[in-house]
C-alpha atoms as a PDB file:
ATOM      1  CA  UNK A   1      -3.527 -27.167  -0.245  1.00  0.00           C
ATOM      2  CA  UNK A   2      -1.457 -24.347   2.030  1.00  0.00           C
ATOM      3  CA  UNK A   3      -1.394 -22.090  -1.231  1.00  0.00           C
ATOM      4  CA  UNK A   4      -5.061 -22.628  -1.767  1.00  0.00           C
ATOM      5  CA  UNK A   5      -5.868 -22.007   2.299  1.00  0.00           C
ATOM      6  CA  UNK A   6      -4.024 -18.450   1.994  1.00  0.00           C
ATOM      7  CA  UNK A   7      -5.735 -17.292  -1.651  1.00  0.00           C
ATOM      8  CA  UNK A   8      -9.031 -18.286  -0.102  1.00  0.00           C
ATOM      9  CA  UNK A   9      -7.928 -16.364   3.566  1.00  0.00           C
ATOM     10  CA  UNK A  10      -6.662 -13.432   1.211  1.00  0.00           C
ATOM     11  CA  UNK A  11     -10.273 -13.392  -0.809  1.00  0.00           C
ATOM     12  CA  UNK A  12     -11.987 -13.395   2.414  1.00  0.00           C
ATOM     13  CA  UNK A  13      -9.898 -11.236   4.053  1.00  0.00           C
ATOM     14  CA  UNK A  14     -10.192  -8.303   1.000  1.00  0.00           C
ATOM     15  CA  UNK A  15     -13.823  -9.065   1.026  1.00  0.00           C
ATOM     16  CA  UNK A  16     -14.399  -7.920   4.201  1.00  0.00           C
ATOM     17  CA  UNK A  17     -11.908  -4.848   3.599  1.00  0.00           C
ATOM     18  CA  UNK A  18     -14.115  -3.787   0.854  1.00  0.00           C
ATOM     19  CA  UNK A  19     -17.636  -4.182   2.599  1.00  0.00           C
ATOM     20  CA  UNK A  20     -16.184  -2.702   6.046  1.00  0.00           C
ATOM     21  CA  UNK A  21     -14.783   0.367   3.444  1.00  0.00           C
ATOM     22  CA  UNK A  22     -18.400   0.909   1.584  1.00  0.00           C
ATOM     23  CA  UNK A  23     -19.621   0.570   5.135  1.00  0.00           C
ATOM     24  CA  UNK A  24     -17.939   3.546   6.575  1.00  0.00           C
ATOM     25  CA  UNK A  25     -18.073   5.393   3.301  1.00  0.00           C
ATOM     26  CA  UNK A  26     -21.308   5.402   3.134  1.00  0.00           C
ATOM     27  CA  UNK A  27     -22.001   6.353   7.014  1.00  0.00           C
ATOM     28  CA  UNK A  28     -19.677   9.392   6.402  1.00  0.00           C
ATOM     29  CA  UNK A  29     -22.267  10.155   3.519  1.00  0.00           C
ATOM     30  CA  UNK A  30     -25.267   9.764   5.105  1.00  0.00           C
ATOM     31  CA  UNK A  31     -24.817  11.627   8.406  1.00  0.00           C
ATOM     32  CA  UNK A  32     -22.658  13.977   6.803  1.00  0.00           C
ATOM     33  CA  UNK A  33     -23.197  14.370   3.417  1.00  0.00           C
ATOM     34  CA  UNK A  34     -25.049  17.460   3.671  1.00  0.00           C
ATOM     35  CA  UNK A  35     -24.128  20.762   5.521  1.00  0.00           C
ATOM     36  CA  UNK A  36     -27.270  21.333   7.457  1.00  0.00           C
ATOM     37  CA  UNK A  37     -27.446  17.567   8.320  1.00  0.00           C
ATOM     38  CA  UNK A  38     -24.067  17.182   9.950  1.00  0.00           C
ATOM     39  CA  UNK A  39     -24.973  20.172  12.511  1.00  0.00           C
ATOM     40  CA  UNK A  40     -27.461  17.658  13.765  1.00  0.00           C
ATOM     41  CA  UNK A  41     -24.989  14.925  14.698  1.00  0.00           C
ATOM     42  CA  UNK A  42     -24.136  14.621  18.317  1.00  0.00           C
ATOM     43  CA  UNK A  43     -20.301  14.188  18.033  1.00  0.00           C
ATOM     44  CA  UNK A  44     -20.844  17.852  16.407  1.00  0.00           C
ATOM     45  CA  UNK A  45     -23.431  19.245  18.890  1.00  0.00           C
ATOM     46  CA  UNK A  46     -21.785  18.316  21.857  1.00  0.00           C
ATOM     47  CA  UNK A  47     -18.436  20.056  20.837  1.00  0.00           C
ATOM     48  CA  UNK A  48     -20.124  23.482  21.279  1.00  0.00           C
ATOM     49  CA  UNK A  49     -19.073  26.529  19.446  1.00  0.00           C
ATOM     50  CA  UNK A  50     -17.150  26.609  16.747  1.00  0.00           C
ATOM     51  CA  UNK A  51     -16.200  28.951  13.889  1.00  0.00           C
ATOM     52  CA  UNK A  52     -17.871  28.995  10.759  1.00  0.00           C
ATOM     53  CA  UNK A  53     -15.607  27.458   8.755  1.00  0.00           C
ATOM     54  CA  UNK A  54     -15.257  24.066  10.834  1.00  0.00           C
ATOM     55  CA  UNK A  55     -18.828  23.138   9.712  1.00  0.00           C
ATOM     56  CA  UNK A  56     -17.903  23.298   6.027  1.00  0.00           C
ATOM     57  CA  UNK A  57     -14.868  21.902   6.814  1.00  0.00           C
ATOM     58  CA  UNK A  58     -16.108  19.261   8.042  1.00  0.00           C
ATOM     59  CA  UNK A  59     -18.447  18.520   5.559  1.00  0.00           C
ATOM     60  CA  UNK A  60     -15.434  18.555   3.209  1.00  0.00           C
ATOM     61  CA  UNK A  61     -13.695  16.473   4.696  1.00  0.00           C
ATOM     62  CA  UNK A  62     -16.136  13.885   5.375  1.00  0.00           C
ATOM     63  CA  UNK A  63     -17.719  13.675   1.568  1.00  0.00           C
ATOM     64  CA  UNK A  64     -13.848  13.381   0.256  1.00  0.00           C
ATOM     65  CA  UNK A  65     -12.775  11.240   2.979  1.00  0.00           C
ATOM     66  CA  UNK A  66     -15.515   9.164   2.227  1.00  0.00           C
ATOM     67  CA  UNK A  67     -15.444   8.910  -1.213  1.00  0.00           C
ATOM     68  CA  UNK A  68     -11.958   7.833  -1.341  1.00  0.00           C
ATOM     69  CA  UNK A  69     -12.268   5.193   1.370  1.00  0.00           C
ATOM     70  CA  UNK A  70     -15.369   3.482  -0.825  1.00  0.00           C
ATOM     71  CA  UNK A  71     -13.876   3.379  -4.286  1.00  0.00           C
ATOM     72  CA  UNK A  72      -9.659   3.242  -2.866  1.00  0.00           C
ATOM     73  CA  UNK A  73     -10.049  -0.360  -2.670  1.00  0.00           C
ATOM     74  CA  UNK A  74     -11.156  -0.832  -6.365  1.00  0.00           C
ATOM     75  CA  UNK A  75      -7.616   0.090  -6.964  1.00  0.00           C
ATOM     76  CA  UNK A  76      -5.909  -3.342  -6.164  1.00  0.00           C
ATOM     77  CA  UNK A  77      -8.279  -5.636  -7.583  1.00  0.00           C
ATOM     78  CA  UNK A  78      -5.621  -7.180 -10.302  1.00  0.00           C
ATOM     79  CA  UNK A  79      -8.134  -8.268 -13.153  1.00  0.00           C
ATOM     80  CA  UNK A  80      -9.253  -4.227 -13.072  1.00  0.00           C
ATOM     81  CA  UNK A  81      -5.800  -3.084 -13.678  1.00  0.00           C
ATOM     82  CA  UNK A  82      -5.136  -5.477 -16.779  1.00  0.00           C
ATOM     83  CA  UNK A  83      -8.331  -5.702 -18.422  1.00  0.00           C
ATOM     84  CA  UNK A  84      -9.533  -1.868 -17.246  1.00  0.00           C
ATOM     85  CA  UNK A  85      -6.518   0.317 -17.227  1.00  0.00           C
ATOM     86  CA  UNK A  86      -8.268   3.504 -18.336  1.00  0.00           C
ATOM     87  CA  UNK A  87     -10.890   2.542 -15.452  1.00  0.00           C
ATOM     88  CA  UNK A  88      -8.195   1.756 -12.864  1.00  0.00           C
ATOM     89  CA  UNK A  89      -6.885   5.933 -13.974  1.00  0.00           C
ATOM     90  CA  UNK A  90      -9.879   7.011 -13.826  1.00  0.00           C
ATOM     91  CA  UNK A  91     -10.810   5.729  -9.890  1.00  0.00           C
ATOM     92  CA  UNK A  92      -7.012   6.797  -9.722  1.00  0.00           C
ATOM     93  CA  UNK A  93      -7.567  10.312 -10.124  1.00  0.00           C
ATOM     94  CA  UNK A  94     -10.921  10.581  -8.002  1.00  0.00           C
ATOM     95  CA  UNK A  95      -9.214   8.945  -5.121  1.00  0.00           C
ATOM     96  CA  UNK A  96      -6.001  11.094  -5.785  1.00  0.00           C
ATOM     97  CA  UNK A  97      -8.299  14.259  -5.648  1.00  0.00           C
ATOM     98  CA  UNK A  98     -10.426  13.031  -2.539  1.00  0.00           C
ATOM     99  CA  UNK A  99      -7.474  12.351  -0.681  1.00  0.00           C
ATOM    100  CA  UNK A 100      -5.487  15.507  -1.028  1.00  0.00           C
ATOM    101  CA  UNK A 101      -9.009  17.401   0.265  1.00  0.00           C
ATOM    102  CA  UNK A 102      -9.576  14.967   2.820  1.00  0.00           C
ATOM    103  CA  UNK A 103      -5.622  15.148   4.152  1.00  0.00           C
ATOM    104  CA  UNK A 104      -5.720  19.297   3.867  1.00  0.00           C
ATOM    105  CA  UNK A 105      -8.983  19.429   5.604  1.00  0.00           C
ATOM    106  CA  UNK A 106      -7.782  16.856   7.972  1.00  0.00           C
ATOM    107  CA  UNK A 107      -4.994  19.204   9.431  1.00  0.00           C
ATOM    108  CA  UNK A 108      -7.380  21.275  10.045  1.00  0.00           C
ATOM    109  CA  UNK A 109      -9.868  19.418  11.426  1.00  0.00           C
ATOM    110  CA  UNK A 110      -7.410  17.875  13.726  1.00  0.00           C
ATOM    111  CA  UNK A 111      -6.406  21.459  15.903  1.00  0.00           C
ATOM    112  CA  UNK A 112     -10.403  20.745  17.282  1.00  0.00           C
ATOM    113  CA  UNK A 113      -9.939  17.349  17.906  1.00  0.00           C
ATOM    114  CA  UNK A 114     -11.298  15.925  21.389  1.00  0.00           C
ATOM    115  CA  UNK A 115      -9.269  14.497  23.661  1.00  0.00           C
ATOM    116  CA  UNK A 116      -6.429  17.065  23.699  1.00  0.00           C
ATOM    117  CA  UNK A 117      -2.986  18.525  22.271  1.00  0.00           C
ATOM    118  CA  UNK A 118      -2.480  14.291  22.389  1.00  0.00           C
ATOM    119  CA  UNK A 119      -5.092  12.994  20.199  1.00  0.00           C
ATOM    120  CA  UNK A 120      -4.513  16.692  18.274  1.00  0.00           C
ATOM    121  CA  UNK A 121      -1.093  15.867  17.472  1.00  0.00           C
ATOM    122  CA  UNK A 122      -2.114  11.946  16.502  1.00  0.00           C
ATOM    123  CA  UNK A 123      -4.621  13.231  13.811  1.00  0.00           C
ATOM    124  CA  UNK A 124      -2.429  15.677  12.670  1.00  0.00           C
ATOM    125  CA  UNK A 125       0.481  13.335  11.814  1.00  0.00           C
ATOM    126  CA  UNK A 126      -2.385  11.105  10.066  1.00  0.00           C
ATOM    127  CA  UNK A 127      -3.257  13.818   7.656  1.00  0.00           C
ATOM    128  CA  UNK A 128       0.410  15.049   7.311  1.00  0.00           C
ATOM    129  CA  UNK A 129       1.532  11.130   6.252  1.00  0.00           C
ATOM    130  CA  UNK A 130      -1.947  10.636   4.045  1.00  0.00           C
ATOM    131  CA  UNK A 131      -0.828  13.601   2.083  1.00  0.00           C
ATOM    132  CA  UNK A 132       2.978  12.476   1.999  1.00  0.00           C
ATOM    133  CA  UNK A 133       1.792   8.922   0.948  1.00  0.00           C
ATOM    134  CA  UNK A 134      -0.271  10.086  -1.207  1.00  0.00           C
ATOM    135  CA  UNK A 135       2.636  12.430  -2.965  1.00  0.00           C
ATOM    136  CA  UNK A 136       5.027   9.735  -3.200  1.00  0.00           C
ATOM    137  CA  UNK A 137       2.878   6.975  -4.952  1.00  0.00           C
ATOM    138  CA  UNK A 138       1.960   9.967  -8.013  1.00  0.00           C
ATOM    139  CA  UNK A 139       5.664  10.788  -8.247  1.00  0.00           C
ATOM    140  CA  UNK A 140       6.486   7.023  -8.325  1.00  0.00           C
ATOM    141  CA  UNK A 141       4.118   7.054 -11.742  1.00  0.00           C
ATOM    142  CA  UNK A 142       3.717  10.221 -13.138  1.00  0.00           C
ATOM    143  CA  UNK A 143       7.429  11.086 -12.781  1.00  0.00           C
ATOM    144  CA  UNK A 144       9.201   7.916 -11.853  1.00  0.00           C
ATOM    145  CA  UNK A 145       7.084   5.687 -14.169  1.00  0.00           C
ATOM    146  CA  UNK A 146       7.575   3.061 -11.421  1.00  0.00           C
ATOM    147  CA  UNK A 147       4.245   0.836 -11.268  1.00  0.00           C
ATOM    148  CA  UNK A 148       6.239  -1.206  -8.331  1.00  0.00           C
ATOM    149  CA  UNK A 149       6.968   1.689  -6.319  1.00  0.00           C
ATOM    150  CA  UNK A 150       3.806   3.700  -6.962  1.00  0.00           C
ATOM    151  CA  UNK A 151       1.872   0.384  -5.371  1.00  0.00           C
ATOM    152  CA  UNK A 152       4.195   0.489  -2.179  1.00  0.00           C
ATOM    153  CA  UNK A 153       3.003   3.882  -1.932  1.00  0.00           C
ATOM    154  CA  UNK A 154      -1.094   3.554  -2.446  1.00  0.00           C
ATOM    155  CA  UNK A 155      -0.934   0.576  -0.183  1.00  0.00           C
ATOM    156  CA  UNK A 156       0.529   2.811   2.467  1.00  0.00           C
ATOM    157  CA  UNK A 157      -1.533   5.205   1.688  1.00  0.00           C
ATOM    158  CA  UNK A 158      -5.021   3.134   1.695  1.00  0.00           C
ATOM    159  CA  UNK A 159      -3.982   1.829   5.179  1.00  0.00           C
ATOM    160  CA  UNK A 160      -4.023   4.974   6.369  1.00  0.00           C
ATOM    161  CA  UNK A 161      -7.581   5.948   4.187  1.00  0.00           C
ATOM    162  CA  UNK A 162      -8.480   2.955   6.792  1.00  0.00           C
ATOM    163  CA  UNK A 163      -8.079   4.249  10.022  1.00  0.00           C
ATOM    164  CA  UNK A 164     -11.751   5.719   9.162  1.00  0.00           C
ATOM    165  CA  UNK A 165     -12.504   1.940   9.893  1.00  0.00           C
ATOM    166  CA  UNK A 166     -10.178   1.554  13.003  1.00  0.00           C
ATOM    167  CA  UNK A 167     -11.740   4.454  14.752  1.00  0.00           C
ATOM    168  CA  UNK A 168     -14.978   3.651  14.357  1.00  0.00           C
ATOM    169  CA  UNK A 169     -14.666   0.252  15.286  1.00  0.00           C
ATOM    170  CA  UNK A 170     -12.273   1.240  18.559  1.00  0.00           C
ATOM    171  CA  UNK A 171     -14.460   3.737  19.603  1.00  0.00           C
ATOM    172  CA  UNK A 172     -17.541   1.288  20.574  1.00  0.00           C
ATOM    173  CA  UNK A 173     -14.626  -1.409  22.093  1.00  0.00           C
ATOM    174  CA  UNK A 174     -13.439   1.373  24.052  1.00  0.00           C
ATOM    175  CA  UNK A 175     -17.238   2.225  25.810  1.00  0.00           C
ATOM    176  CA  UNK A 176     -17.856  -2.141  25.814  1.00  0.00           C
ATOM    177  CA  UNK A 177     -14.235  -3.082  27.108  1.00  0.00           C
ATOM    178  CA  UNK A 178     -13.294  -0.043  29.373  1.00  0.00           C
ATOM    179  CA  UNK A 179     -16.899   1.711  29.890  1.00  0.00           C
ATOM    180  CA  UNK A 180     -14.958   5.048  27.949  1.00  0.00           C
ATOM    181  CA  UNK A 181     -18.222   6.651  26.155  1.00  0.00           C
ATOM    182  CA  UNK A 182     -16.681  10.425  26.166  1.00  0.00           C
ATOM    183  CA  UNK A 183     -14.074  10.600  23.198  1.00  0.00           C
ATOM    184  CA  UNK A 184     -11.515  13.351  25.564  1.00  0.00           C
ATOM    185  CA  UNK A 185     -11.403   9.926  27.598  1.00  0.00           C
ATOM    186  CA  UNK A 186     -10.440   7.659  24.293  1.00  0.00           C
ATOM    187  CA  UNK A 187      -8.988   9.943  21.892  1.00  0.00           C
ATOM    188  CA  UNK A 188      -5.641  10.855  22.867  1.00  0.00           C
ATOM    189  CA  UNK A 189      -4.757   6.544  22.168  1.00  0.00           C
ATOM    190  CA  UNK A 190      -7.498   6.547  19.043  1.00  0.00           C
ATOM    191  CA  UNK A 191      -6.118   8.831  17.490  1.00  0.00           C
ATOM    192  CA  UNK A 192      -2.717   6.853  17.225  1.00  0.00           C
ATOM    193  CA  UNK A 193      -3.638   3.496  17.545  1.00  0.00           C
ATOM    194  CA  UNK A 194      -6.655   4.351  14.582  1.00  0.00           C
ATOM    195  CA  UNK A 195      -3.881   4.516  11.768  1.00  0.00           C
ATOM    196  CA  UNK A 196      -0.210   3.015  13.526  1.00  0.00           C
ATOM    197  CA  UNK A 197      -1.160  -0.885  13.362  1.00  0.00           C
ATOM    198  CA  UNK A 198      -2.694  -0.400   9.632  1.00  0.00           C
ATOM    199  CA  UNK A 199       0.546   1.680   8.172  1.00  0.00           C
ATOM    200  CA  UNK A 200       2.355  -1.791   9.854  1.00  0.00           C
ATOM    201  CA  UNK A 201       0.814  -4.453   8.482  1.00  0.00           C
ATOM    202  CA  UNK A 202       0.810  -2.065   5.081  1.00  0.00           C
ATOM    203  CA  UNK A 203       4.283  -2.781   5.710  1.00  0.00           C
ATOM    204  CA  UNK A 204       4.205  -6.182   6.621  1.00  0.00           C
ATOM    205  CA  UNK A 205       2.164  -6.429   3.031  1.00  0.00           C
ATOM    206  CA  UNK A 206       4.741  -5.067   1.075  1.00  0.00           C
ATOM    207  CA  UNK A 207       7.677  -6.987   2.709  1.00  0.00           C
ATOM    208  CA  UNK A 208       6.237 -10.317   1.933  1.00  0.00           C
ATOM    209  CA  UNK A 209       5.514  -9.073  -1.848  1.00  0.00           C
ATOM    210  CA  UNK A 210       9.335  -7.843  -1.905  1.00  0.00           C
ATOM    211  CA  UNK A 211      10.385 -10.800  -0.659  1.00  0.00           C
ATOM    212  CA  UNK A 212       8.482 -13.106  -3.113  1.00  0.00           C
ATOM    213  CA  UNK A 213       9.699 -10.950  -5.780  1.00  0.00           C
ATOM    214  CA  UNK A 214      12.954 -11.541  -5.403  1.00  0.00           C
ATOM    215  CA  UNK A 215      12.529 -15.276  -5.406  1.00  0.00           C
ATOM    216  CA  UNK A 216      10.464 -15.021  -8.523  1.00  0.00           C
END
């Protein structure tokens, strides 16, 4: 009864991973899918001016960002990777791609981020570990041929594709809980707290897997 309690909690609990990720995915999409749209968007016209390149930036980072957080969980559904191997290579290498253009543009993205050289620093080390993950779980495959390691590494690295989620869920607890509506006010904790607690229960994750590995 306990073991059927935690596969059910598990099912729920991926189920509403993978809604809250085509959520998001599709919000970064909509609003700024397009490079004339995103201009529109208040968290972009209230910053001001800005160089050129930021807006197109931005745009890349958004469509890649989201991209990768809507089809990233497709990658540890089980039954895909045995019965759809080619299709679990192919999602593979769009999330790969989307990822190393959302991380790069990221970095960049994070030098203009509200809240100051605190909440600049916090998105900064988000894009530098979402690239890093992201290196060590293809080396763990490609080079390594290590299907164990290489899924420590994505599920590091999707916890950190899900701080998309965190921050927009903290930023609307932030204005209910604390009245904090103006994001130089929130972001110097967001921008931590958005990815810290996932990469630790990504750890959590793999620790329990480890461990029931090694009684298997």
């Amino acid at each position: 009864m306990m073991n059927v309690r935690k596969r059910a909690f598990r099912g729920w609990g991926f189920g509403v991973l993978a809604f809250l990720a085509l959520a998001i995915g599709a919000y970064a999409l909509v609003l700024y899918g397009t490079p004339e749209g995103l201009r529109q968007r208040m968290f972009v016209s209230e910053k001001g001016a800005l160089p050129e390149l930021w807006y197109n930036v931005l745009f890349a980072h958004a469509v890649s960002a989201g991209v990768a957080l809507a089809v990233g969980w497709f990658q540890f559904m089980k039954r895909l990777r045995l019965r759809m191997p080619g299709v679990h290579r192919a999602i593979g290498c769009v999330y790969a791609v989307m990822i190393a253009i959302g991380g790069m543009t990221g970095l960049y993205l994070a030098f203009y981020a509200n809240g100051g050289w605190i909440a600049q620093a916090g998105f900064g080390s988000l894009s530098v570990l979402w690239l890093y993950t992201l290196y060590r779980s293809l080396k763990s495959i490609l080079v390594d041929r290590d299907p164990r390691e290489h899924g420590r590494w994505m599920v590091r690295n999707y916890a950190l594709s899900c701080a998309a989620i965190s921050l927009r869920l903290y930023i609307p607890l932030a204005a209910v809980l604390f009245g904090l509506t103006d994001t130089n006010d929130t972001f110097a904790v967001i921008a931590w707290i958005a990815w810290i607690p996932n990469l630790l229960i990504a750890e959590r994750l793999i620790g329990r897997r480890n461990a029931a590995a090694a009684r298997s």
